[in-house]
PDB file of N, CA and C in Angstrom:
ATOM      1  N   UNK A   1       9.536   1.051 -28.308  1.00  0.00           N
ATOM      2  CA  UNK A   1       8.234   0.557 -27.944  1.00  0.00           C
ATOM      3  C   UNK A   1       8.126   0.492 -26.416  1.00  0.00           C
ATOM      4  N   UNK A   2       6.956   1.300 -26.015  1.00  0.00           N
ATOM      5  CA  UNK A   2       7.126   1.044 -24.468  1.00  0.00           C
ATOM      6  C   UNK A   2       6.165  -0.263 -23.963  1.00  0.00           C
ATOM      7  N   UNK A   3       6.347  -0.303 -22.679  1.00  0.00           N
ATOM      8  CA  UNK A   3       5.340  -1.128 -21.662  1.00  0.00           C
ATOM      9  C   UNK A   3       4.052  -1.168 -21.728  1.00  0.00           C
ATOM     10  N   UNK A   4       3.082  -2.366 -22.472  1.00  0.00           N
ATOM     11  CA  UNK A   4       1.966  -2.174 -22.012  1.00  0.00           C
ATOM     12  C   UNK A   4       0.845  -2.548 -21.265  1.00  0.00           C
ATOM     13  N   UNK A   5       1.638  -3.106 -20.312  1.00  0.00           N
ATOM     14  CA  UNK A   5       1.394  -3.840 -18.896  1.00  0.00           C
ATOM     15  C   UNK A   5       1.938  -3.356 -17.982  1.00  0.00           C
ATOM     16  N   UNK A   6       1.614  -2.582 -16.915  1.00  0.00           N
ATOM     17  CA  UNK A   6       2.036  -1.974 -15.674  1.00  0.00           C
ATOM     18  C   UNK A   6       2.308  -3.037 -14.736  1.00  0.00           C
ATOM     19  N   UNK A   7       3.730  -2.576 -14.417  1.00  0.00           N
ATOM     20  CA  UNK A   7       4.517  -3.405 -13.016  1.00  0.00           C
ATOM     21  C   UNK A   7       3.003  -3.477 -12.212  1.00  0.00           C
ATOM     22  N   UNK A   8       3.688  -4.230 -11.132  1.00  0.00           N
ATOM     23  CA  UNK A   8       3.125  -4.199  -9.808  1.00  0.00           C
ATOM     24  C   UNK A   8       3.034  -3.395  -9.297  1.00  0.00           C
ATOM     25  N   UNK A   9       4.443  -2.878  -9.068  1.00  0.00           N
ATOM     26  CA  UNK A   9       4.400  -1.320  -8.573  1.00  0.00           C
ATOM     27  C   UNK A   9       4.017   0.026  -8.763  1.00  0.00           C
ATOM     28  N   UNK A  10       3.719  -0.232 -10.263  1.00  0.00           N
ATOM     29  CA  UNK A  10       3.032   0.706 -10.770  1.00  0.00           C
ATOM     30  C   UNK A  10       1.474   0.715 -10.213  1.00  0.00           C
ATOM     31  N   UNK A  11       0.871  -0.777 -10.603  1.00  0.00           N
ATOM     32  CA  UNK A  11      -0.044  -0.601 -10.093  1.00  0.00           C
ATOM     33  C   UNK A  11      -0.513  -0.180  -8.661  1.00  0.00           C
ATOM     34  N   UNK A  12       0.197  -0.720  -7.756  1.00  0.00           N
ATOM     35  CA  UNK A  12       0.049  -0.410  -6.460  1.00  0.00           C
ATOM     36  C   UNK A  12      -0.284   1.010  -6.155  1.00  0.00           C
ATOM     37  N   UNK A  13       1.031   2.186  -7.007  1.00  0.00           N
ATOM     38  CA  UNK A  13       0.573   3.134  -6.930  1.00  0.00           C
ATOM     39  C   UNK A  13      -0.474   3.966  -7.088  1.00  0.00           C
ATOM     40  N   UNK A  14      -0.982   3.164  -8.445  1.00  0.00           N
ATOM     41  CA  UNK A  14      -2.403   3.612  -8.557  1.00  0.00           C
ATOM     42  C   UNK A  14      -3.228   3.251  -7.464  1.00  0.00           C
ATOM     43  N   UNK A  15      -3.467   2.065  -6.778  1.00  0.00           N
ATOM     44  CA  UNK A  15      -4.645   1.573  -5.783  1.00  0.00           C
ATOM     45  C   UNK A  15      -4.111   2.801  -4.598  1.00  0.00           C
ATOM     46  N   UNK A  16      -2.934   2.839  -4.202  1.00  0.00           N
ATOM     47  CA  UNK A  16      -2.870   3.515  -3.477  1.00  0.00           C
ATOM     48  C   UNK A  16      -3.165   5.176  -3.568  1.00  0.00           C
ATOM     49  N   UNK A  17      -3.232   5.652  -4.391  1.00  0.00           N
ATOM     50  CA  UNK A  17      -3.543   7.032  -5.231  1.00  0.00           C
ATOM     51  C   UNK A  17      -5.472   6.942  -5.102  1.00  0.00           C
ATOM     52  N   UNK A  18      -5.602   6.058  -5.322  1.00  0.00           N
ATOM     53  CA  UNK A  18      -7.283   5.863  -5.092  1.00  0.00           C
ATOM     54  C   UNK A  18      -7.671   5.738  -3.956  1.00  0.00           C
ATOM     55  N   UNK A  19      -6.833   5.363  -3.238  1.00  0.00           N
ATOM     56  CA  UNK A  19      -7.122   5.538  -1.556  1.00  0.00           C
ATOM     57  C   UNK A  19      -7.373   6.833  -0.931  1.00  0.00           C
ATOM     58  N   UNK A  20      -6.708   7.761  -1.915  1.00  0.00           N
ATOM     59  CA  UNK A  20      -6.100   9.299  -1.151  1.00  0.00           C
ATOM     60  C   UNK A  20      -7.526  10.153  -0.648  1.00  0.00           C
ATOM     61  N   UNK A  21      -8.809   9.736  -1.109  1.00  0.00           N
ATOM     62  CA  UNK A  21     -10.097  10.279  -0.706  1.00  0.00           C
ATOM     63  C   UNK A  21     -10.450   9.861   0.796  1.00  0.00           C
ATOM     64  N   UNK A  22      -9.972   8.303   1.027  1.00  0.00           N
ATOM     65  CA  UNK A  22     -10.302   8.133   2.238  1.00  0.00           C
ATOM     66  C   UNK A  22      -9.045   8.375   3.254  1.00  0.00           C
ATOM     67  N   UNK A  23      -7.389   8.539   2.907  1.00  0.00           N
ATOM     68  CA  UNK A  23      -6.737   8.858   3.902  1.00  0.00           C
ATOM     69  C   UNK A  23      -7.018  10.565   4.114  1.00  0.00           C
ATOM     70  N   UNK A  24      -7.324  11.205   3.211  1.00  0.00           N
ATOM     71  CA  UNK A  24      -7.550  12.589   3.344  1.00  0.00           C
ATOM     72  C   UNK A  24      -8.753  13.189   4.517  1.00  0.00           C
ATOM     73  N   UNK A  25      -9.568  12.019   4.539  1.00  0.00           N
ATOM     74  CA  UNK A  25     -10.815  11.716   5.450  1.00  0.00           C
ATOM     75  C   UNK A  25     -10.509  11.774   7.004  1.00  0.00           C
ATOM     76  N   UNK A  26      -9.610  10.989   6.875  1.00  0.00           N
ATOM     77  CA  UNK A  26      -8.941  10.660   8.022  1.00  0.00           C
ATOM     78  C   UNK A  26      -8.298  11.743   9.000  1.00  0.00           C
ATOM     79  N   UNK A  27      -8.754  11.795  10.185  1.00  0.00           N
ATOM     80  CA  UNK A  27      -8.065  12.641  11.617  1.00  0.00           C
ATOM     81  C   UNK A  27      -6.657  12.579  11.301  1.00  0.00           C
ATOM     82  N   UNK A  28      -5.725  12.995  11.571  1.00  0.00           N
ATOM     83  CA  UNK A  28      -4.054  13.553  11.374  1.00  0.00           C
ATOM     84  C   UNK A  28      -3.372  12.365  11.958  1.00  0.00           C
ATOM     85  N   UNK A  29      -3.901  12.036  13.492  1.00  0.00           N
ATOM     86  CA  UNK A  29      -2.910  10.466  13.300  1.00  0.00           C
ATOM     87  C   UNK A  29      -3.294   9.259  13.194  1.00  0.00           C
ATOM     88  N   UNK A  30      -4.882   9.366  12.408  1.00  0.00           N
ATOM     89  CA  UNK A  30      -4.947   8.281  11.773  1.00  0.00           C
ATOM     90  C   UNK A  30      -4.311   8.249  10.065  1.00  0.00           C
ATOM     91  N   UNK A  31      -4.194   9.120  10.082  1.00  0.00           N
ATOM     92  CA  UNK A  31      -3.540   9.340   8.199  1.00  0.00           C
ATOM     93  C   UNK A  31      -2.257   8.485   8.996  1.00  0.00           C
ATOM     94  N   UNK A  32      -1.347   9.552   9.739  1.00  0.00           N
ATOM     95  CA  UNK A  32      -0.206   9.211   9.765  1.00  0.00           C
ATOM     96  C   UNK A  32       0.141   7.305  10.146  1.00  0.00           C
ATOM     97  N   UNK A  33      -0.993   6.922  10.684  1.00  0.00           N
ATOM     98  CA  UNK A  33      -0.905   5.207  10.871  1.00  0.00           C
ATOM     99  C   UNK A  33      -1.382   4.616   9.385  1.00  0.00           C
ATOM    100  N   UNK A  34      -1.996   5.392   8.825  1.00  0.00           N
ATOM    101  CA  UNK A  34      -2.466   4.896   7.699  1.00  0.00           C
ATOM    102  C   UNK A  34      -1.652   4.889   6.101  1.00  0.00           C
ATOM    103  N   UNK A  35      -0.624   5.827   6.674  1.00  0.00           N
ATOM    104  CA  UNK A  35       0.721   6.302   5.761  1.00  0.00           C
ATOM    105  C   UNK A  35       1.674   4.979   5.881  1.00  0.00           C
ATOM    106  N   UNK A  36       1.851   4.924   7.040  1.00  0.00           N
ATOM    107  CA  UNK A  36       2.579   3.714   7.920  1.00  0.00           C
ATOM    108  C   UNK A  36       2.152   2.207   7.112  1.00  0.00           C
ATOM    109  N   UNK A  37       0.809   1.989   7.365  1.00  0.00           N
ATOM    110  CA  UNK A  37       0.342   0.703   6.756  1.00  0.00           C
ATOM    111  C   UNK A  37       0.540   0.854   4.968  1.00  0.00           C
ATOM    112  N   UNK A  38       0.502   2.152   4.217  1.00  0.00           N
ATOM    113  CA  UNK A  38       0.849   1.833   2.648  1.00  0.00           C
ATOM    114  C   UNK A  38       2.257   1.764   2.265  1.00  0.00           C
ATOM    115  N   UNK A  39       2.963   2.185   3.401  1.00  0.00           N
ATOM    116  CA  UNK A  39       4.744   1.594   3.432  1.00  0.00           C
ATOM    117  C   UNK A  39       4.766   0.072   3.429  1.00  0.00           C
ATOM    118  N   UNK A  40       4.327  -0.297   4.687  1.00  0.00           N
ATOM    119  CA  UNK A  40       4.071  -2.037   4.453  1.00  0.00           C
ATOM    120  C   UNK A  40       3.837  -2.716   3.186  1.00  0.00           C
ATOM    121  N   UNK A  41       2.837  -1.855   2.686  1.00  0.00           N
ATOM    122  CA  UNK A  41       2.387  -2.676   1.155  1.00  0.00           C
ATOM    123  C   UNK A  41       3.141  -2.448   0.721  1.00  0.00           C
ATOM    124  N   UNK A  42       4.108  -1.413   0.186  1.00  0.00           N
ATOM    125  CA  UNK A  42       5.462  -1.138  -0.822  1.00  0.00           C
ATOM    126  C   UNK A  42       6.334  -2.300  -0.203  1.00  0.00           C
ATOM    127  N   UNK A  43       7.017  -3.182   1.105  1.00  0.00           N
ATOM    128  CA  UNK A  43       7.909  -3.246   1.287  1.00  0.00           C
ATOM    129  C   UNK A  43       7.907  -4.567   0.912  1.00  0.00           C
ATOM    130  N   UNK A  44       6.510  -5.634   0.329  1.00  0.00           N
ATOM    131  CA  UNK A  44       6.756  -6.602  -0.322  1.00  0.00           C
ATOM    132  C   UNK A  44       6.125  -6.786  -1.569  1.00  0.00           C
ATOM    133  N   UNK A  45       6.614  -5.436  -2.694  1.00  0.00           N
ATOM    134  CA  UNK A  45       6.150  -5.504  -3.867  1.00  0.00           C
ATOM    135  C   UNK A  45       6.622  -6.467  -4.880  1.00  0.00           C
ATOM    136  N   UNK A  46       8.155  -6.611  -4.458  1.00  0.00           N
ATOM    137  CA  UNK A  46       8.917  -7.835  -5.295  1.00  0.00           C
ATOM    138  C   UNK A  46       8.178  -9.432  -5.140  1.00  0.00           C
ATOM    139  N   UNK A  47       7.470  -9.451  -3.947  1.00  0.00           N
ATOM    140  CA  UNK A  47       6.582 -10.878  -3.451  1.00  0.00           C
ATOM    141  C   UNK A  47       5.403 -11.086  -4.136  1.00  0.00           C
ATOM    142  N   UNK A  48       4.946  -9.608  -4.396  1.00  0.00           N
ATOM    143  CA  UNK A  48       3.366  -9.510  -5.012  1.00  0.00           C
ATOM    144  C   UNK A  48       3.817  -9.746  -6.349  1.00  0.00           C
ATOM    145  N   UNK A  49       4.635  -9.144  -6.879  1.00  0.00           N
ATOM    146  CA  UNK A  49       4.942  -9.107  -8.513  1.00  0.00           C
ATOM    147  C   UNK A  49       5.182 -11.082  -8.963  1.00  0.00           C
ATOM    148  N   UNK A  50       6.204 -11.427  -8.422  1.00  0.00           N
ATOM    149  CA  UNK A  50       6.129 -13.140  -8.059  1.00  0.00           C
ATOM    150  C   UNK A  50       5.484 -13.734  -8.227  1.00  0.00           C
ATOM    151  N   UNK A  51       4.281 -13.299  -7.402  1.00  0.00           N
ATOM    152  CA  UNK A  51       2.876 -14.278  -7.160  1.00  0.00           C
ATOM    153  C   UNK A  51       2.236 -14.119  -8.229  1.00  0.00           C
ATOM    154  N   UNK A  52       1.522 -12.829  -8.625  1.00  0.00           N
ATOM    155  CA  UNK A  52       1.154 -12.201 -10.252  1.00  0.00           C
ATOM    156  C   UNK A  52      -0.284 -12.402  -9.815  1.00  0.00           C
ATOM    157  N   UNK A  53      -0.946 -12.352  -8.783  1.00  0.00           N
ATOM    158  CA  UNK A  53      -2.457 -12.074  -7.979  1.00  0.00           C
ATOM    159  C   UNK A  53      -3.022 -11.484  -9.377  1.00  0.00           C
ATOM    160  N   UNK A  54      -4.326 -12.409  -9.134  1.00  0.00           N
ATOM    161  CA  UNK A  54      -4.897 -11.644 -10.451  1.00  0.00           C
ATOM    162  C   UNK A  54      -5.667 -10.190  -9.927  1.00  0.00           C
ATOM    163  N   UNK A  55      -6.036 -10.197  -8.840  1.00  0.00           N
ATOM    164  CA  UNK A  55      -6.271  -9.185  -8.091  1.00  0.00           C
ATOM    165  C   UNK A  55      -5.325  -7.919  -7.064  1.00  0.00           C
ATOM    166  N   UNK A  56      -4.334  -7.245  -7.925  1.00  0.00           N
ATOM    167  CA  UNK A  56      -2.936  -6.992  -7.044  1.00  0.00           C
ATOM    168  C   UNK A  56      -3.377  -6.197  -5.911  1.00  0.00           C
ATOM    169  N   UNK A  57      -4.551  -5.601  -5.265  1.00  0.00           N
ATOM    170  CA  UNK A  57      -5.091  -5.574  -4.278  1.00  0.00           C
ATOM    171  C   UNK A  57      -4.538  -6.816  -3.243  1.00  0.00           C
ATOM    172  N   UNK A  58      -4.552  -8.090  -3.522  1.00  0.00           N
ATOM    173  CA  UNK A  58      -4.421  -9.440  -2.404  1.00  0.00           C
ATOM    174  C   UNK A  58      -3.396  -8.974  -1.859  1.00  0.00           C
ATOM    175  N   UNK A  59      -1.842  -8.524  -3.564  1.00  0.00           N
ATOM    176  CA  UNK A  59      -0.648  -8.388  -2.478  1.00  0.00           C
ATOM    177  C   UNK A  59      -0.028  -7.327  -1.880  1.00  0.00           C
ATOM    178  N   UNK A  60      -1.101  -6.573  -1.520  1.00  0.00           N
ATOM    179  CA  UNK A  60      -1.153  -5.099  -0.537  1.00  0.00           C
ATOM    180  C   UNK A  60      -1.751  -5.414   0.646  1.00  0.00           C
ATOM    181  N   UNK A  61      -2.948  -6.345   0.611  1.00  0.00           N
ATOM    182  CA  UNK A  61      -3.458  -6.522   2.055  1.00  0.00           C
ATOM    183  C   UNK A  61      -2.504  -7.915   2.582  1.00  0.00           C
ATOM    184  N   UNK A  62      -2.007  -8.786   1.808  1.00  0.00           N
ATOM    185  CA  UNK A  62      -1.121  -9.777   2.202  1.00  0.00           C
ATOM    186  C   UNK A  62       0.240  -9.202   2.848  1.00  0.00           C
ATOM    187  N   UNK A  63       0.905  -8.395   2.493  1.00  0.00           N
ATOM    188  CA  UNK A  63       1.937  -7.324   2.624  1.00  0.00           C
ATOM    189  C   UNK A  63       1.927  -6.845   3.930  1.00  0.00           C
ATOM    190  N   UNK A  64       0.660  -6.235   4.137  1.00  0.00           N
ATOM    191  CA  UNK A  64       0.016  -5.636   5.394  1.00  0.00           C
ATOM    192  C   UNK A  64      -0.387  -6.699   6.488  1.00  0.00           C
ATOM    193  N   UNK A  65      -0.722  -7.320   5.742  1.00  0.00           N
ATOM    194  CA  UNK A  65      -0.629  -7.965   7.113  1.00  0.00           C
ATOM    195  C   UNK A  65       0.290  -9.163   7.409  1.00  0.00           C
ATOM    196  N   UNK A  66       1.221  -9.352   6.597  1.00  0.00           N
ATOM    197  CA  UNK A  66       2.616  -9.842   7.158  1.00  0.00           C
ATOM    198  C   UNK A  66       3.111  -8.810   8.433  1.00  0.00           C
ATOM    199  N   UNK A  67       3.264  -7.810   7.887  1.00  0.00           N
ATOM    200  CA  UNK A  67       4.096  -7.051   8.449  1.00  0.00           C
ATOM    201  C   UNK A  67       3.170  -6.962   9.892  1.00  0.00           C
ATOM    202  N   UNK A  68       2.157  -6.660   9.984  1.00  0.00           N
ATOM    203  CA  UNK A  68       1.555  -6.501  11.216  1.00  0.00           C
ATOM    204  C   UNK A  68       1.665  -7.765  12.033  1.00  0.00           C
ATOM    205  N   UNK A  69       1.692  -8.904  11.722  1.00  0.00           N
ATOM    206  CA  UNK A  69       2.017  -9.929  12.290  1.00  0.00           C
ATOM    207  C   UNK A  69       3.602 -10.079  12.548  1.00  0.00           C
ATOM    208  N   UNK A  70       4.285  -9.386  12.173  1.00  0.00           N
ATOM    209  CA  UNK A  70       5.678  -9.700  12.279  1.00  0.00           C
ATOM    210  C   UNK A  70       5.868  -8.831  13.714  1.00  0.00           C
ATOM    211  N   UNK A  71       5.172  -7.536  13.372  1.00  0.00           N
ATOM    212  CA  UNK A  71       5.049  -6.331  14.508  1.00  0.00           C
ATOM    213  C   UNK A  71       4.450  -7.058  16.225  1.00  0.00           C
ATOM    214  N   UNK A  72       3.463  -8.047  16.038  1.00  0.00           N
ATOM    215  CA  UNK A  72       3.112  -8.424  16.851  1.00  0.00           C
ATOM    216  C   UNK A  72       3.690  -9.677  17.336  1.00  0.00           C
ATOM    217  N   UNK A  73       4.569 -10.280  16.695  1.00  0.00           N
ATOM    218  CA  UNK A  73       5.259 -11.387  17.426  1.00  0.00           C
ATOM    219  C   UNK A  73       6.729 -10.560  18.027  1.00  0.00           C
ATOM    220  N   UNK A  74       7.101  -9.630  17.407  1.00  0.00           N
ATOM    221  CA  UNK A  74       8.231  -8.755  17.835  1.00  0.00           C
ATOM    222  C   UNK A  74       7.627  -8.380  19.583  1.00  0.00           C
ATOM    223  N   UNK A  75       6.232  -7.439  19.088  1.00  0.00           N
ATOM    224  CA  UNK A  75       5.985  -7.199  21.209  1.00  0.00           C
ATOM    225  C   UNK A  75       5.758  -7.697  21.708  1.00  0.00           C
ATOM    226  N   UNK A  76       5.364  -8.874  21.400  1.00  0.00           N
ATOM    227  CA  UNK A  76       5.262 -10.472  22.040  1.00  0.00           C
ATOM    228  C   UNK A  76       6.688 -10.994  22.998  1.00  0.00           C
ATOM    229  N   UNK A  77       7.453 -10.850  22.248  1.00  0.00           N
ATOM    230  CA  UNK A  77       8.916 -11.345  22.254  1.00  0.00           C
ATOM    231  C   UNK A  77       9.569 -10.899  23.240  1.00  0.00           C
ATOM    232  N   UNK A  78       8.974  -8.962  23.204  1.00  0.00           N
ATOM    233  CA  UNK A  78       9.529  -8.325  24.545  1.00  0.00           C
ATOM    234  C   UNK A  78       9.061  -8.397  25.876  1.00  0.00           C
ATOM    235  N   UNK A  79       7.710  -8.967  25.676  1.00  0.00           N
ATOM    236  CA  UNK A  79       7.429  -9.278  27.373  1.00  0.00           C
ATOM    237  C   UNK A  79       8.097 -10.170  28.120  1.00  0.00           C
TER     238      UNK A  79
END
């Protein structure tokens, strides 16, 4: 009997697969920043799955913008 509730990660992939109209849109290094930001969302899927967002959209833009805040206290740090 398989799964009939998709991980998180599964889902993610899908939201992110639905994105592919507007990164395709996108100038070459805005894709490539925009490739960059759907890594972020993968890198706290175990956090999103946790939480169980009834909207798993929240823990892709929550994800994202951890990480961008982490990015910005890091060049902060180096001045």
């Amino acid at each position: 009997m398989g799964r009939t509730v998709p991980t998180y990660r599964m889902t993610l992939e899908s939201i992110i697969q639905s994105w592919s109209d507007f990164r395709r849109a996108l100038p070459r290094e805005d894709r490539e920043v925009f490739d960059q930001m759907v890594n972020r969302a993968r890198m706290h899927s175990s956090a999103s799955t946790y939480a169980a967002f009834s909207d798993p959209v929240e823990g892709a833009l929550l994800s994202i913008l951890l990480e961008q805040e982490k990015e910005i206290r890091r060049l902060r740090e180096k001045r």
